[in-house]
N, C-alpha and C. Protein backbone atom coordinates (compact mmCIF):
# COMPACT_ATOMS: atom_id res chain seq x y z
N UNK A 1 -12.60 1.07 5.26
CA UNK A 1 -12.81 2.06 4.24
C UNK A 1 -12.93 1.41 2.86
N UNK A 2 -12.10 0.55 2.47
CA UNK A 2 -12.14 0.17 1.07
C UNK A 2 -13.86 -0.87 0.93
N UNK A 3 -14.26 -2.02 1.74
CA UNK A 3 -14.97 -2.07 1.79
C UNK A 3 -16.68 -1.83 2.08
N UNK A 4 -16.13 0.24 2.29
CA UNK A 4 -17.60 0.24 2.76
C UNK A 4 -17.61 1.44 1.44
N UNK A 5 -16.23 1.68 0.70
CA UNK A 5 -16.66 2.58 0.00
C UNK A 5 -15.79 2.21 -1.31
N UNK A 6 -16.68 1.57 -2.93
CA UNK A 6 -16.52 1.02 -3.68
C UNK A 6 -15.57 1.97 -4.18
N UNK A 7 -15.45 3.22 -4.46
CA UNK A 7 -14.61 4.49 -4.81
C UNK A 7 -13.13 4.18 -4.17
N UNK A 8 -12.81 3.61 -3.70
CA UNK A 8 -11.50 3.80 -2.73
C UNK A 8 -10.35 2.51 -3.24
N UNK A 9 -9.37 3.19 -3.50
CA UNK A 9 -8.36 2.29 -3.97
C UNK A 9 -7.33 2.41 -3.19
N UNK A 10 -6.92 0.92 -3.29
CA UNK A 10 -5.63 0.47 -2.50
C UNK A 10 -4.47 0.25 -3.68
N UNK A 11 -3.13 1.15 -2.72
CA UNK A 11 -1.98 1.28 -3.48
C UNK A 11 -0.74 0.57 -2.57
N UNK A 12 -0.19 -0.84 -2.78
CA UNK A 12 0.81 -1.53 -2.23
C UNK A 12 2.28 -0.92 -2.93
N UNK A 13 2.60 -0.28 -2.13
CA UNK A 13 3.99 0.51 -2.49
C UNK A 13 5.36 -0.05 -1.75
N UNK A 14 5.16 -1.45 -1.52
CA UNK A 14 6.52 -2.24 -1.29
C UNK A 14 6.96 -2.61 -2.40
N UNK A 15 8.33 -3.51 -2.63
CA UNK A 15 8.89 -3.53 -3.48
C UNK A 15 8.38 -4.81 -4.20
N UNK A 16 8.83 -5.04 -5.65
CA UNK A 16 8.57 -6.28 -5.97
C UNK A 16 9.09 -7.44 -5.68
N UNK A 17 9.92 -7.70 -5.34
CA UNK A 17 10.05 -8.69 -4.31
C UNK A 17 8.82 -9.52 -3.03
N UNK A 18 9.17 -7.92 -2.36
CA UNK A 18 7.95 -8.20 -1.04
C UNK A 18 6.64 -8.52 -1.81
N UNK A 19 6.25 -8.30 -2.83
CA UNK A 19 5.24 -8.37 -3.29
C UNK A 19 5.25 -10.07 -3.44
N UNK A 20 6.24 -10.70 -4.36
CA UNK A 20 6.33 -11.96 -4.29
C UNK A 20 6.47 -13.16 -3.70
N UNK A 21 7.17 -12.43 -2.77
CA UNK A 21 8.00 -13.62 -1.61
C UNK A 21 6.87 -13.71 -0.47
N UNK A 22 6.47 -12.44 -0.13
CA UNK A 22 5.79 -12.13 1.54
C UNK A 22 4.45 -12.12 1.28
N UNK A 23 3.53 -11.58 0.43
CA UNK A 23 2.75 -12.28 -0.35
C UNK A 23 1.57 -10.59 -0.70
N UNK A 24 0.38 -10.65 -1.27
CA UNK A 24 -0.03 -9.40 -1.11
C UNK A 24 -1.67 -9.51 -0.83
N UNK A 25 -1.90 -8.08 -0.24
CA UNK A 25 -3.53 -8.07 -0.29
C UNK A 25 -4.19 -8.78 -1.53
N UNK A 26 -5.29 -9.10 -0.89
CA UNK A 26 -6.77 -9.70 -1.59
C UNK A 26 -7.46 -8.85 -1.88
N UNK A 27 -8.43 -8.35 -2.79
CA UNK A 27 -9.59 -7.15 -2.85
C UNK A 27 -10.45 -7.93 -3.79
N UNK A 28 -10.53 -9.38 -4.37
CA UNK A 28 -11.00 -10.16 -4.87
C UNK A 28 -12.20 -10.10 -4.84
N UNK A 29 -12.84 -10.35 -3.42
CA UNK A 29 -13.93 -10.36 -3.01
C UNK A 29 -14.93 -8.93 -2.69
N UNK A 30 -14.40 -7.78 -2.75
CA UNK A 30 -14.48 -6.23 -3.25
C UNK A 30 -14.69 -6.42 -4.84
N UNK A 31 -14.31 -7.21 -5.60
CA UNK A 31 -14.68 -7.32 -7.19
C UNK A 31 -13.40 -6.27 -7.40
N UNK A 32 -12.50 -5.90 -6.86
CA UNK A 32 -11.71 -4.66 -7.61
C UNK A 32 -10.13 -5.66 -7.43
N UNK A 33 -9.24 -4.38 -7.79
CA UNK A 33 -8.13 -4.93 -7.99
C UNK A 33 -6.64 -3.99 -7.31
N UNK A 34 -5.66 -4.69 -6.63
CA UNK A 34 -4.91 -3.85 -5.90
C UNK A 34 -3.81 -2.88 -7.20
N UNK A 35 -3.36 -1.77 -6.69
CA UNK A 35 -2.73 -1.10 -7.60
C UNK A 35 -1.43 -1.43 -7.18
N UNK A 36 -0.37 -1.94 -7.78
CA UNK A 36 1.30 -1.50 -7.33
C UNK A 36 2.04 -0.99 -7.54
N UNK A 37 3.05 0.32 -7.36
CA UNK A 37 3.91 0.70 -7.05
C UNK A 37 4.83 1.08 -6.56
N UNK A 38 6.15 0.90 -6.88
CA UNK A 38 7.13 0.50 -5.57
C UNK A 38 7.21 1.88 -5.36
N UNK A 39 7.40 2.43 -4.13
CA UNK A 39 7.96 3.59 -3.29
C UNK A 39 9.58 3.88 -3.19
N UNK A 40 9.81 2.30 -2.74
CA UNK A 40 11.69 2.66 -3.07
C UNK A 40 11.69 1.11 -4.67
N UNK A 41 12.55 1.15 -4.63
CA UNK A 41 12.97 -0.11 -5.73
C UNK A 41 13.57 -0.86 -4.41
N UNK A 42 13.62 -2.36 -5.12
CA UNK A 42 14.41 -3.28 -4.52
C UNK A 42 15.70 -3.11 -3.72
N UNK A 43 16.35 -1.78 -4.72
CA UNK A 43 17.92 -1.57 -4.10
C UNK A 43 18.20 -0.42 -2.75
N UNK A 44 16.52 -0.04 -2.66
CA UNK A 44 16.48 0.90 -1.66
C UNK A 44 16.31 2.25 -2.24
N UNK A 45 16.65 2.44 -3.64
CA UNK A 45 16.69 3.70 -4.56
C UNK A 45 15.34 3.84 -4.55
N UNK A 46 14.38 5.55 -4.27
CA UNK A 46 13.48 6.11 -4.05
C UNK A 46 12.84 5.98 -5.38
N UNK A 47 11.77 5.71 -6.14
CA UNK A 47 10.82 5.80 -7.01
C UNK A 47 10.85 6.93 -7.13
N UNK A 48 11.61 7.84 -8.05
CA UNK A 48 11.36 9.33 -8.55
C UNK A 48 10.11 9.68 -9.53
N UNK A 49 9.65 8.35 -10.24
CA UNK A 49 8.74 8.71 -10.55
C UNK A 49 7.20 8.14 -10.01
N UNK A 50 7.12 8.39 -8.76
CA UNK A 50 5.73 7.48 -8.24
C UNK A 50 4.65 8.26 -8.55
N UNK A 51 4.71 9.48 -8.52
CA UNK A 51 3.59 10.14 -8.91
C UNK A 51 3.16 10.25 -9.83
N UNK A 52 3.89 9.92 -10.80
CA UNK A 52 3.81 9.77 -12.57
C UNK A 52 3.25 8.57 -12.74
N UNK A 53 4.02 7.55 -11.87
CA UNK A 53 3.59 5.89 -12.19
C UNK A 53 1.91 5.77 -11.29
N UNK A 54 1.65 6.30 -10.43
CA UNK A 54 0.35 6.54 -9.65
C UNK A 54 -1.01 7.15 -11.14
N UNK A 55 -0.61 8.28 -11.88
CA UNK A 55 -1.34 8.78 -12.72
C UNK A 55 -1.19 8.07 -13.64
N UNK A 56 -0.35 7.53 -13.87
CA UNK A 56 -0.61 6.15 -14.89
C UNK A 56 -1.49 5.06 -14.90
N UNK A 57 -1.29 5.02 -13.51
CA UNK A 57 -2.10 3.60 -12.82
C UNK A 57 -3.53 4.40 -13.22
N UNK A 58 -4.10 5.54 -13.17
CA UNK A 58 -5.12 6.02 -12.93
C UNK A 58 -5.49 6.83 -11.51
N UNK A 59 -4.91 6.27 -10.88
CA UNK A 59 -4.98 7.23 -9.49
C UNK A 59 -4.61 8.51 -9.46
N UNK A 60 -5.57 9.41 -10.17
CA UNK A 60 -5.70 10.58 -10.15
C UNK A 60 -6.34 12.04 -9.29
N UNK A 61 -6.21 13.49 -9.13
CA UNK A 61 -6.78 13.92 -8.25
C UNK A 61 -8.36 13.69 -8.65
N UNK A 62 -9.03 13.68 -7.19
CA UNK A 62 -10.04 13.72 -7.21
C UNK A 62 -10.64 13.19 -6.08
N UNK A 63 -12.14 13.17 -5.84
CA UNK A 63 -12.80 12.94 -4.38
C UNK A 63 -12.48 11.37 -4.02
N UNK A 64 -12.12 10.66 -4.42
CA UNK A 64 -11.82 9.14 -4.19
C UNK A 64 -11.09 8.81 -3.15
N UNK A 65 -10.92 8.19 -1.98
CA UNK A 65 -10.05 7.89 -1.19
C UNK A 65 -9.04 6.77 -1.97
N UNK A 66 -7.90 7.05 -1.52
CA UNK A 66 -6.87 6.27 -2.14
C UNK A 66 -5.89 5.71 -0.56
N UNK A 67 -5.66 4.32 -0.56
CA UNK A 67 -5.23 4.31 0.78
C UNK A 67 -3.75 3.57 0.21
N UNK A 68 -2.77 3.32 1.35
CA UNK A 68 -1.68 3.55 0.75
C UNK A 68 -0.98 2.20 1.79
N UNK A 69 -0.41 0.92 1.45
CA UNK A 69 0.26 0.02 1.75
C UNK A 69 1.64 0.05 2.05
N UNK A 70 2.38 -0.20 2.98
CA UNK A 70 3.63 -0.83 2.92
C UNK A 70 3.73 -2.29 3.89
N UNK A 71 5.07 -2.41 4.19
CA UNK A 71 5.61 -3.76 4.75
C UNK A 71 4.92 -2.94 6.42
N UNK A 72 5.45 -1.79 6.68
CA UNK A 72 4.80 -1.22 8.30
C UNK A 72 4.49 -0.08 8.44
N UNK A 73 4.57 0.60 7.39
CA UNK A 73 3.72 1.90 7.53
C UNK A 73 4.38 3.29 7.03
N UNK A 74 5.92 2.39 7.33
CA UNK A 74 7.08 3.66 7.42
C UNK A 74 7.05 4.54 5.91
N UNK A 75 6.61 3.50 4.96
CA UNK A 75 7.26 3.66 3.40
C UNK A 75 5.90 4.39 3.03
N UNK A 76 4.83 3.88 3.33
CA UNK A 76 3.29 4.48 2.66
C UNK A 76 2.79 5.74 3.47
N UNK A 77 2.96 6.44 4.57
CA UNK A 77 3.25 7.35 4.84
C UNK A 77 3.97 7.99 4.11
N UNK A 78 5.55 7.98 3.52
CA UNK A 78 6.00 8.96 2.62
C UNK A 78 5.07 9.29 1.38
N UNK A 79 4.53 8.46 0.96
CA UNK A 79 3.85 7.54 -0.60
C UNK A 79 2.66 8.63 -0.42
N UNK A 80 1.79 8.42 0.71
CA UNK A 80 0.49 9.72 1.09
C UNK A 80 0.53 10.75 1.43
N UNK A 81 2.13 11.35 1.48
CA UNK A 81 2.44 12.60 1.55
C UNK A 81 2.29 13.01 0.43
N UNK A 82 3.45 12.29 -0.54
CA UNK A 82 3.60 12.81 -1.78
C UNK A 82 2.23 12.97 -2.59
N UNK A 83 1.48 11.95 -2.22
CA UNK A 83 0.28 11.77 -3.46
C UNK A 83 -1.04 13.04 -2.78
N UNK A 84 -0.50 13.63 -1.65
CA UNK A 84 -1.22 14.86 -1.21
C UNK A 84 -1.26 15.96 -2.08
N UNK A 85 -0.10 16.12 -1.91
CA UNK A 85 1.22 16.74 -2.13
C UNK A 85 0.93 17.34 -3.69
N UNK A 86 0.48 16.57 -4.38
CA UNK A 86 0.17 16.08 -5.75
C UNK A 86 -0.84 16.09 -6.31
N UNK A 87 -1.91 16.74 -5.10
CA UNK A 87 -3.38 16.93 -5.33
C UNK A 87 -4.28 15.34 -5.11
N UNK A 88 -3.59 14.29 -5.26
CA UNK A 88 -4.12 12.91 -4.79
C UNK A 88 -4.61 13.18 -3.16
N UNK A 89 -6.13 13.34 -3.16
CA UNK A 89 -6.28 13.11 -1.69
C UNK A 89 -7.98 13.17 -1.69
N UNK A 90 -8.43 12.37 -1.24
CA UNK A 90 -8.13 11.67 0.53
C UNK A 90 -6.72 10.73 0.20
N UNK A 91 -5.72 10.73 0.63
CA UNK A 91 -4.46 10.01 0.73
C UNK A 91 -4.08 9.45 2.35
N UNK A 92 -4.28 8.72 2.51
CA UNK A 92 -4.66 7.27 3.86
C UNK A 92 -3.46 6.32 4.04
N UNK A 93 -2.72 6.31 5.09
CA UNK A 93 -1.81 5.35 4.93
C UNK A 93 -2.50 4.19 6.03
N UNK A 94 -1.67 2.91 5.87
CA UNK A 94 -2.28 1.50 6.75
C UNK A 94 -1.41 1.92 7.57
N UNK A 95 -1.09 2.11 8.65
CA UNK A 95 -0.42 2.45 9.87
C UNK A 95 0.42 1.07 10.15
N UNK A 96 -0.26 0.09 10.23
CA UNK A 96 0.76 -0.80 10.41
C UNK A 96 1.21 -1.88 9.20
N UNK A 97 0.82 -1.35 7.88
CA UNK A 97 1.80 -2.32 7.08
C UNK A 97 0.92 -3.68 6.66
N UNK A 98 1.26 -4.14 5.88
CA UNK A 98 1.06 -5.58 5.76
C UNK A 98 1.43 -6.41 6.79
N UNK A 99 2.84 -6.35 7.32
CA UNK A 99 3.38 -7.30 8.57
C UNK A 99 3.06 -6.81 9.55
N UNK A 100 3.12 -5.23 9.56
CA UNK A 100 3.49 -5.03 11.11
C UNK A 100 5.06 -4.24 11.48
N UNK A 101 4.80 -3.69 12.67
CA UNK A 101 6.10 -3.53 13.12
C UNK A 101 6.81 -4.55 14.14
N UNK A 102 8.43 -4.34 14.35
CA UNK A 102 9.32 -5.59 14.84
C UNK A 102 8.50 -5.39 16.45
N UNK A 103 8.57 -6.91 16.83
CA UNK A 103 7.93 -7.43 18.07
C UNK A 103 9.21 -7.27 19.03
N UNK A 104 9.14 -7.55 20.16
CA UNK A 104 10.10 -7.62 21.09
C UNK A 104 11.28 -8.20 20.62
N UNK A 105 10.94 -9.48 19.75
CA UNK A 105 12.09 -10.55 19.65
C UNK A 105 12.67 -10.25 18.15
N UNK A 106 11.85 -9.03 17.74
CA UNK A 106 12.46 -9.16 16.11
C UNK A 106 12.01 -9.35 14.83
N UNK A 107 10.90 -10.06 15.34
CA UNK A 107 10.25 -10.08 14.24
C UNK A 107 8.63 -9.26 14.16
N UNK A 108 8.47 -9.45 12.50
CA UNK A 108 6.94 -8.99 12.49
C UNK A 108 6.10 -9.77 11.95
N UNK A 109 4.90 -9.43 12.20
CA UNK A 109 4.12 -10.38 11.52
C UNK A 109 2.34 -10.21 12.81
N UNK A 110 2.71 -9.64 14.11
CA UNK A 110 1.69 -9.76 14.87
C UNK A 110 0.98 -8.32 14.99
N UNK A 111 1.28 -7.53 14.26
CA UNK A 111 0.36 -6.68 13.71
C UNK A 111 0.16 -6.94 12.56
N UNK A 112 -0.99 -5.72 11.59
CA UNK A 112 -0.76 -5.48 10.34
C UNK A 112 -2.05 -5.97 9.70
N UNK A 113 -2.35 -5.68 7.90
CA UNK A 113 -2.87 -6.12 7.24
C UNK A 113 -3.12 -8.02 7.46
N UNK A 114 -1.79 -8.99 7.60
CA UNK A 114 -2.31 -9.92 7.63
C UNK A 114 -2.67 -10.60 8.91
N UNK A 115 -2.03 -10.02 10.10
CA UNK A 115 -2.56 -10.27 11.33
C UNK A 115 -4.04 -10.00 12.08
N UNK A 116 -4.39 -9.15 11.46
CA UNK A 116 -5.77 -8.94 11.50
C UNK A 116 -6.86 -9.71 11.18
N UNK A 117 -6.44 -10.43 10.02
CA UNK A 117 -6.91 -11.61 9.11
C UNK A 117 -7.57 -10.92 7.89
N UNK A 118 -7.15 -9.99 7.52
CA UNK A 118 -7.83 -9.27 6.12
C UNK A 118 -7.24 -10.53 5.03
N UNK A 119 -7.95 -10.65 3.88
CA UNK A 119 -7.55 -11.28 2.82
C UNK A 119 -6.33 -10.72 1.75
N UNK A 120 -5.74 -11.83 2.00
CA UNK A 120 -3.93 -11.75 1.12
C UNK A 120 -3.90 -13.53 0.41
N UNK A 121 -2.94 -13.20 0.07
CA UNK A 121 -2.61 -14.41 -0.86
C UNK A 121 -0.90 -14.33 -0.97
N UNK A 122 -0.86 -15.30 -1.52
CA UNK A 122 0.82 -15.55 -1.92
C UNK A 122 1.43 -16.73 -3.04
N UNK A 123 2.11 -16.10 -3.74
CA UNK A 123 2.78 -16.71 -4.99
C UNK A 123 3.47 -18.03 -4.75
C-alpha cells in the first residue's frame, strides 16, 4: 500500500526507545518520511494525547490511507482504532509489527516488517 499509493502514510507508534535500539522503517526510497508517535510511553503509560500528537504530525481526516506500526501489531491496532475513531481513516494496522510475534522459543524477529525484508535501518 504505501508504495503503490504516494498518499499513504506510515505511523510507527512504538516507543522511543524501540525506535532507537531495535531500529525503524525506511520510506527513503518512497522519497517520503516515517511519522512517530508513541502509543504507550516508555513506562507503559498510554499516550493520552495521540490523537492530538497525530493532527499535529498532520495526519488528519481525510481520503489518505494512514497505516499504523508497532513492535507486533498488538499496540497499532489500538492506535487504528482510535485514529478511526477520530475520523482518521482509511486507518490500517501492520498485523505483524516490525518484529513479529514470539516464536516457539521466545523470541521474535521471524515475522514482521523486517523479516520480510522491507527497508529499516538502525541507529
Amino acid at each position: 500500500m504505501l508504495s503503490d499509493n504516494p498518499e499513504a502514510v506510515l505511523v510507527d507508534v512504538r516507543t522511543e526507545a524501540e525506535w532507537r535500539f531495535v531500529g525503524v522503517p525506511d520510506l527513503s526510497g518512497l522519497g517520503r518520511e516515517v511519522i512517530y508517535i508513541e502509543w504507550n510511553r516508555t513506562d507503559g503509560q498510554r499516550n493520552e494525547d495521540f490523537v492530538t500528537d497525530l493532527l499535529a504530525a498532520g495526519v488528519t481526516p481525510g481520503p489518505r490511507p494512514v497505516v499504523f506500526l508497532c513492535r507486533s501489531g498488538n499496540r497499532s491496532i489500538g492506535a487504528a482504532v482510535a485514529a478511526t475513531a477520530a475520523g482518521i481513516a482509511p486507518s490500517y494496522n501492520v498485523l505483524d509489527g516490525f518484529e513479529g510475534n514470539l516464536d516457539e522459543h521466545g523470541h521474535r524477529g521471524g515475522t514482521g516488517w523486517r523479516a520480510v525484508g522491507l527497508p529499516w535501518t538502525q541507529s
